[in-house]
C-alpha atoms as a PDB file:
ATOM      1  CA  UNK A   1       0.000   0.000   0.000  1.00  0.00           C
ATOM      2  CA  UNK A   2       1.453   2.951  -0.573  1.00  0.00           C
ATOM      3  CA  UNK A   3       1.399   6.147   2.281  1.00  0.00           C
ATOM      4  CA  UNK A   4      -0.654   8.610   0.211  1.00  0.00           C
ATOM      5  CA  UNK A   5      -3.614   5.692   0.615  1.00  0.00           C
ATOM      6  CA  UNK A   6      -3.268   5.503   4.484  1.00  0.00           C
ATOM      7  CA  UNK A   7      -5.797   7.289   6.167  1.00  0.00           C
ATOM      8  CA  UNK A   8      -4.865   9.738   9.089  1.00  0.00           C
ATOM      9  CA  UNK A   9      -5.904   8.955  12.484  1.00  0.00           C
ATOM     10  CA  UNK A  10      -7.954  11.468  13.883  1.00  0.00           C
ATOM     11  CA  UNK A  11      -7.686  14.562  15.480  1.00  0.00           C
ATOM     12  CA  UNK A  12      -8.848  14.919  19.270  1.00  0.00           C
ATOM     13  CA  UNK A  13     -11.505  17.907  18.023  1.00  0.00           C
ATOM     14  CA  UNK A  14     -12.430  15.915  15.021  1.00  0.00           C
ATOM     15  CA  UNK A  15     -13.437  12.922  17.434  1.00  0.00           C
ATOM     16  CA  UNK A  16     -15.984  15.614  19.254  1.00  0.00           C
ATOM     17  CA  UNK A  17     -17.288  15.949  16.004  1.00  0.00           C
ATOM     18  CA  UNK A  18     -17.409  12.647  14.815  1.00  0.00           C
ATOM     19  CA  UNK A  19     -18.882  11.601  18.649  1.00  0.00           C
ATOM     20  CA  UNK A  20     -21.697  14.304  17.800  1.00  0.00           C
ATOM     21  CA  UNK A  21     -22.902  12.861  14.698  1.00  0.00           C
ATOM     22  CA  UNK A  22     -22.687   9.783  15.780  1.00  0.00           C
ATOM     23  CA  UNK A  23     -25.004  10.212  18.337  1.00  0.00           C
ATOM     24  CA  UNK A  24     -27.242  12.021  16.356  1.00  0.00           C
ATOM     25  CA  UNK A  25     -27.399   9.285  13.347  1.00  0.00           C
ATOM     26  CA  UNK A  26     -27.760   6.416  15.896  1.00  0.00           C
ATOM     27  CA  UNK A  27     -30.362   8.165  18.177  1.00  0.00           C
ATOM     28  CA  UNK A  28     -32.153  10.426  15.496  1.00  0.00           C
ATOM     29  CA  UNK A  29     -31.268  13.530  17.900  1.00  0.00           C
ATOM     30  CA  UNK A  30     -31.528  16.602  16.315  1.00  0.00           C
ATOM     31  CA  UNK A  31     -28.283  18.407  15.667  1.00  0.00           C
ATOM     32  CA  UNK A  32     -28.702  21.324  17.591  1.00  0.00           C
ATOM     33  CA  UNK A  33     -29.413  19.023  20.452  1.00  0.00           C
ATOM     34  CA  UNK A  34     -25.895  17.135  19.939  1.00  0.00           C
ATOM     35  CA  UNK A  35     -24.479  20.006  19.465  1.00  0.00           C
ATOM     36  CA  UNK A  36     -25.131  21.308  23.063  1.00  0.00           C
ATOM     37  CA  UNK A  37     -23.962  18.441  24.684  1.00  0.00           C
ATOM     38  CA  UNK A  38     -21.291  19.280  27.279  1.00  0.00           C
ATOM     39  CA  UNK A  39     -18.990  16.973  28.941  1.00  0.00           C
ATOM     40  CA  UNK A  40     -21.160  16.398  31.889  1.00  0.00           C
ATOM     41  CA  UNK A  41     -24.072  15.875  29.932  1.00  0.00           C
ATOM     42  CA  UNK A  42     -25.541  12.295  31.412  1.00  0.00           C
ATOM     43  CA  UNK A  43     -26.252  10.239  28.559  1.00  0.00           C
ATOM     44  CA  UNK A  44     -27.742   6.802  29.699  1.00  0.00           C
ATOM     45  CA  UNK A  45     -30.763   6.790  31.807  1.00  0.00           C
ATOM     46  CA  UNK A  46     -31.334  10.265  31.108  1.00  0.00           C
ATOM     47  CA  UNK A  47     -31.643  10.584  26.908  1.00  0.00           C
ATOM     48  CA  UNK A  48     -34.752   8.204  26.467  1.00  0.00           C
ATOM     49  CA  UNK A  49     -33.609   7.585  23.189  1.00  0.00           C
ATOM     50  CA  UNK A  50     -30.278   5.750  24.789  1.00  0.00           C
ATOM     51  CA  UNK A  51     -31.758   2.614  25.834  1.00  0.00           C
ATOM     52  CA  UNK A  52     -29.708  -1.026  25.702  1.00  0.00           C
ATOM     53  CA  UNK A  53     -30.729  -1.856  21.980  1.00  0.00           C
ATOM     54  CA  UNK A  54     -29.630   1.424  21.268  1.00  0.00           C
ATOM     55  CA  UNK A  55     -25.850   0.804  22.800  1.00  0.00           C
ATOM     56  CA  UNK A  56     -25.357  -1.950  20.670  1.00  0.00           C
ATOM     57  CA  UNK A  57     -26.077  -0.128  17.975  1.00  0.00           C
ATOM     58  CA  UNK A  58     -23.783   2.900  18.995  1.00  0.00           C
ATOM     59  CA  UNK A  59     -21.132   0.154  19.870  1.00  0.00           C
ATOM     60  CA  UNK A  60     -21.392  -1.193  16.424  1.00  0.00           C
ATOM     61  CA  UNK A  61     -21.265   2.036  14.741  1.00  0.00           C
ATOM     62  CA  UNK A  62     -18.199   3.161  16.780  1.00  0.00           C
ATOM     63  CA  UNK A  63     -15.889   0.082  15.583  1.00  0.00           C
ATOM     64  CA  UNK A  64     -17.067   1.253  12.050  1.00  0.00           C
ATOM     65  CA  UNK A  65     -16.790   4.777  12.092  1.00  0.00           C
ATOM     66  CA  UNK A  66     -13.361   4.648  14.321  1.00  0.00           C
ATOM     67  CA  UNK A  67     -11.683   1.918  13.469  1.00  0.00           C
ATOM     68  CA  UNK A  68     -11.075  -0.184  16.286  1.00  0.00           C
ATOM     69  CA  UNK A  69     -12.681  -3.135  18.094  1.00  0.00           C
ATOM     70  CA  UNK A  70     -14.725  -2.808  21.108  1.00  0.00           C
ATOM     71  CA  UNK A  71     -14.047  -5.876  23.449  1.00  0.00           C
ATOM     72  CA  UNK A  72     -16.921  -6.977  26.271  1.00  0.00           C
ATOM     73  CA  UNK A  73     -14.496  -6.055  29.032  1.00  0.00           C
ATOM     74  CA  UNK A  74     -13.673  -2.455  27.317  1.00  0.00           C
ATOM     75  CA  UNK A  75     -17.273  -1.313  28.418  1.00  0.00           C
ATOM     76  CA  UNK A  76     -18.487  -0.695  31.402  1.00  0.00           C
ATOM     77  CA  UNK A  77     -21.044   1.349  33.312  1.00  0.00           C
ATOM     78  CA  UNK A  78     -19.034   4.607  33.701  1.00  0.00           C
ATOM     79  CA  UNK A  79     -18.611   4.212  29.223  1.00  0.00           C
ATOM     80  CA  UNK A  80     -22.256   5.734  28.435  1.00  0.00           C
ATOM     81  CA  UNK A  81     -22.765   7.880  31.524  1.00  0.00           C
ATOM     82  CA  UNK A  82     -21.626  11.107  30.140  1.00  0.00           C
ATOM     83  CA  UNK A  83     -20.859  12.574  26.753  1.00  0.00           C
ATOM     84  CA  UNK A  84     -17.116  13.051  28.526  1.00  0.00           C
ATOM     85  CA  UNK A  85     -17.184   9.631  29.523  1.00  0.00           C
ATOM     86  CA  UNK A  86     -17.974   8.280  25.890  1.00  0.00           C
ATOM     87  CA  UNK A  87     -15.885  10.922  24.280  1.00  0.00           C
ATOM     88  CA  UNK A  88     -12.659   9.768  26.631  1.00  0.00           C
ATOM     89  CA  UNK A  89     -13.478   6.026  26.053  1.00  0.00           C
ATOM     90  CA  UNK A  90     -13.278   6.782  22.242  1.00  0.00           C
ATOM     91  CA  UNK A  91     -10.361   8.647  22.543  1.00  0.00           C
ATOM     92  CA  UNK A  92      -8.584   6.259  24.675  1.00  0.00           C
ATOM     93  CA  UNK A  93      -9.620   3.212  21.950  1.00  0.00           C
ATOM     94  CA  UNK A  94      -7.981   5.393  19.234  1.00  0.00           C
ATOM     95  CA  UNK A  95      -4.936   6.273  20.578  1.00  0.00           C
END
């Protein structure tokens, strides 16, 4: 393969961004409502929209959109609490 093929990893702001529409494709949140997500902003339990069918989906969507593999024992109830929380678990996966 040669390097002008290889896609860059990336940036930390980009993976906000990417986080945001991810939520909103998955959960069919409006954008402005993604958009003022902070990083306390409590995610399961509070969006009714974020329910357990809906994590698997989000889980399944994250290995495709980011690249990596999410592993049983990689989640666990702290990963969906908070748009922080999810945004530092993705971060963490793609570093």
């Amino acid at each position: 393969m040669r390097a002008d093929n290889i896609q860059p990893v990336s940036r930390p702001a980009d993976l906000e961004t990417q986080l945001r529409a991810l939520l909103r494709d998955v959960l069919s949140l409006s954008q402005d409502r993604v958009d003022g997500f902070v990083a306390d902003t409590a995610l399961f339990g509070a969006l009714p929209e974020l329910d357990s069918m809906a994590v698997a989906g989000l889980l399944t969507e994250m290995e495709d959109r980011f690249g990596f593999m999410i592993d049983d024992e990689d989640i666990d109830g702290d990963t969906f609490e908070t748009f922080g929380s999810l945004l530092a678990f993705i971060k963490a996966k793609v570093d």
